[in-house]
C-alpha atoms as a PDB file:
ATOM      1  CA  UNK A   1       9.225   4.872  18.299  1.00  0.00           C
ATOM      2  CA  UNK A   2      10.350   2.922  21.635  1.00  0.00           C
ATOM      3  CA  UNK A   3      13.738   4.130  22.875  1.00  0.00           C
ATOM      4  CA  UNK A   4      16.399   1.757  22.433  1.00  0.00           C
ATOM      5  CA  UNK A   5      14.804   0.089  18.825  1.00  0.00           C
ATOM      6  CA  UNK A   6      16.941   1.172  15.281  1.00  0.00           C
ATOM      7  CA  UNK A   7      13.693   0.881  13.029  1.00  0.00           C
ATOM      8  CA  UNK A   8      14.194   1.730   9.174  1.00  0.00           C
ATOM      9  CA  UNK A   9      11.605   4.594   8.017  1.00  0.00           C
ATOM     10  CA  UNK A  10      10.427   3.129   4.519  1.00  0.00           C
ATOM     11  CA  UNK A  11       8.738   5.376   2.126  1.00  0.00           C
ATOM     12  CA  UNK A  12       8.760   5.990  -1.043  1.00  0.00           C
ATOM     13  CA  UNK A  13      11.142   9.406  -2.062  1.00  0.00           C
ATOM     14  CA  UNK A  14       8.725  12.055  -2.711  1.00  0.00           C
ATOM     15  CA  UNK A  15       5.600   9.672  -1.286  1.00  0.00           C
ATOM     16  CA  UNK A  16       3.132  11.615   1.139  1.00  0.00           C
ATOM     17  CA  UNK A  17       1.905   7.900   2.177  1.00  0.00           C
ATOM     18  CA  UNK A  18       3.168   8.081   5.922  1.00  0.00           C
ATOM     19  CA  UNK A  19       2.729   5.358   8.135  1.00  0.00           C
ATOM     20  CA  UNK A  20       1.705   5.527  12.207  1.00  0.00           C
ATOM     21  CA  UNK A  21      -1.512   5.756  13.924  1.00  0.00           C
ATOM     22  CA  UNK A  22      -3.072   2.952  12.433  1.00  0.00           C
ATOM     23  CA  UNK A  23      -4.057   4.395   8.912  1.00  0.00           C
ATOM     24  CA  UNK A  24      -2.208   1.733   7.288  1.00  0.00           C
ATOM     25  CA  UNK A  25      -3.463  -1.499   9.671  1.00  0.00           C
ATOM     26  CA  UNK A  26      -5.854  -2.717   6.406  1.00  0.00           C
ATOM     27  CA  UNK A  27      -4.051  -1.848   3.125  1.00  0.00           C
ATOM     28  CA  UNK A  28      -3.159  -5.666   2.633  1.00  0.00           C
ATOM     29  CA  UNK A  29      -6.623  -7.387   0.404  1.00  0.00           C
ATOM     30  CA  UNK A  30      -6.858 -10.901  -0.388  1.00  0.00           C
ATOM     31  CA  UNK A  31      -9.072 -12.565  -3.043  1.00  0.00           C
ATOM     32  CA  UNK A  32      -9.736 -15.966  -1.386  1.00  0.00           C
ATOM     33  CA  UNK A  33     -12.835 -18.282  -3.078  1.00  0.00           C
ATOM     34  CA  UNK A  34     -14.288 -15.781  -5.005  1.00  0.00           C
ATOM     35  CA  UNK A  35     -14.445 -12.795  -2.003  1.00  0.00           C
ATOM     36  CA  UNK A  36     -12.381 -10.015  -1.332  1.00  0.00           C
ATOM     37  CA  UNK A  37     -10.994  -9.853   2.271  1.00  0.00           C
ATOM     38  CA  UNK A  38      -9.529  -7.199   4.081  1.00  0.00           C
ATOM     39  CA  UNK A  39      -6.255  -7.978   6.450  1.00  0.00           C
ATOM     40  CA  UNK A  40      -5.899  -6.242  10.069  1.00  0.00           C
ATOM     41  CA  UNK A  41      -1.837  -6.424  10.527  1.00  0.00           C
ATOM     42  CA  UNK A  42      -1.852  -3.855  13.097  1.00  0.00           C
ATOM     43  CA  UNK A  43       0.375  -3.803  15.797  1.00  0.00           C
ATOM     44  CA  UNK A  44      -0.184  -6.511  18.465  1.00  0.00           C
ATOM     45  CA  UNK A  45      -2.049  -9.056  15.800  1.00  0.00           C
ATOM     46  CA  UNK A  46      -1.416 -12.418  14.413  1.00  0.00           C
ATOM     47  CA  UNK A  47      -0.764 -11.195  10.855  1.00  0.00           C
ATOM     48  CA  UNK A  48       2.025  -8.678  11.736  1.00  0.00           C
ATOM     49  CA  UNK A  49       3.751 -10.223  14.551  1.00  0.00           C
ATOM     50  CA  UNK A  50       3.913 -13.615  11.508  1.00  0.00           C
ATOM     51  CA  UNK A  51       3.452 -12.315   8.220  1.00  0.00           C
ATOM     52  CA  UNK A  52       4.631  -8.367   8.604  1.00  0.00           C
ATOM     53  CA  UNK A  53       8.644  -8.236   7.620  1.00  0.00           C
ATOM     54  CA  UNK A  54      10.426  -6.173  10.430  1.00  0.00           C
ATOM     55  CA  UNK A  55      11.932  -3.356   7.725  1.00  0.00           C
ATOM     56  CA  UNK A  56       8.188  -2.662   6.739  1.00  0.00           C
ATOM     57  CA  UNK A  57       6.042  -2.620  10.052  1.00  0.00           C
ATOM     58  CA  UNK A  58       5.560   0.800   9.828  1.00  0.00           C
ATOM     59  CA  UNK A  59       3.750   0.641   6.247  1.00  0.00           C
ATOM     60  CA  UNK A  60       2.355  -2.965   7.393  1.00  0.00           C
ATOM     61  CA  UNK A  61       3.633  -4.509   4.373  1.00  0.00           C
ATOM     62  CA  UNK A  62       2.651  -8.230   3.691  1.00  0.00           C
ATOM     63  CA  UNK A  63       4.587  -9.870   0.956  1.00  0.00           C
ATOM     64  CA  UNK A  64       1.968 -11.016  -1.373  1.00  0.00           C
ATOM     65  CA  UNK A  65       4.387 -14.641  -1.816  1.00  0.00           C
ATOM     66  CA  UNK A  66       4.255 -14.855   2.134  1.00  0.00           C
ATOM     67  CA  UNK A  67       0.636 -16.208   1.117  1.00  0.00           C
ATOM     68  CA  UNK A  68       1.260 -18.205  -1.361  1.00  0.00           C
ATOM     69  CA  UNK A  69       1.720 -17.943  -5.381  1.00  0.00           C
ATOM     70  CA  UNK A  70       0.603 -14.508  -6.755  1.00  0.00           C
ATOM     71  CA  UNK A  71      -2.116 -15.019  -9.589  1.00  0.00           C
ATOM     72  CA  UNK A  72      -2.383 -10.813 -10.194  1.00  0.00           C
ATOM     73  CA  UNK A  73      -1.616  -7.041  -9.399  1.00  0.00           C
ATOM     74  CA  UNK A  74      -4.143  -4.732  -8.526  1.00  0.00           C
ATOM     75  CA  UNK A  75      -4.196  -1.592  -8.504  1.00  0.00           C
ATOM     76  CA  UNK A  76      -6.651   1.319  -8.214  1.00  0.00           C
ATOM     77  CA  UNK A  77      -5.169   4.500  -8.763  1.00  0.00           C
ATOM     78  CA  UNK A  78      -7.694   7.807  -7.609  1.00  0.00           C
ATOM     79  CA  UNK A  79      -8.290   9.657 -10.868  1.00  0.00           C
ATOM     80  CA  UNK A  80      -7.327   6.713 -13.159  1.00  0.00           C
ATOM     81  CA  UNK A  81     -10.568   6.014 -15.458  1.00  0.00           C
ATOM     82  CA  UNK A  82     -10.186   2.123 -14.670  1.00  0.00           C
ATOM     83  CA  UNK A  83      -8.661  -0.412 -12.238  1.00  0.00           C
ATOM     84  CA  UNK A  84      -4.907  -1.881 -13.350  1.00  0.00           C
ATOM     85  CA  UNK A  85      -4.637  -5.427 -13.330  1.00  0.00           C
ATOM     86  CA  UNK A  86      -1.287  -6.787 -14.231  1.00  0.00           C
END
């Protein structure tokens, strides 16, 4: 973390999910006309210096409404027999 910065560590209590060293840069998908795209919002890119909210840079967070309206939820959950969709 620069010197001089006040940055908010966001994680879920309990959560192992750390952020840092780029592990996180393509969590955000996007179905778009039938495909399913993967979003780079690392540090230093388009997508987080416009899209990624300043409290959540270090999980590179994009607001799924900061795209436009949300049609679904999905989520896959390791050792769930199926995929969620809400």
């Amino acid at each position: 973390m620069p010197q001089g910065t006040n940055r908010v560590r966001v994680t879920q209590e309990g959560s192992p999910v750390r952020g840092g060293c780029g592990r996180l840069d393509h969590r955000n998908l996007v179905w778009l006309g039938g495909r399913l795209y993967c979003l780079d919002a690392g540090e230093g890119g388009v997508l987080h210096e416009q899209l990624v909210w300043p409290q959540l840079s270090e999980l590179r967070t994009i607001q799924e409404a900061d795209l436009g309206l949300p049609l679904a939820d999905v989520a896959f959950l390791s050792g769930w027999p199926s995929v969620c969709v809400s």
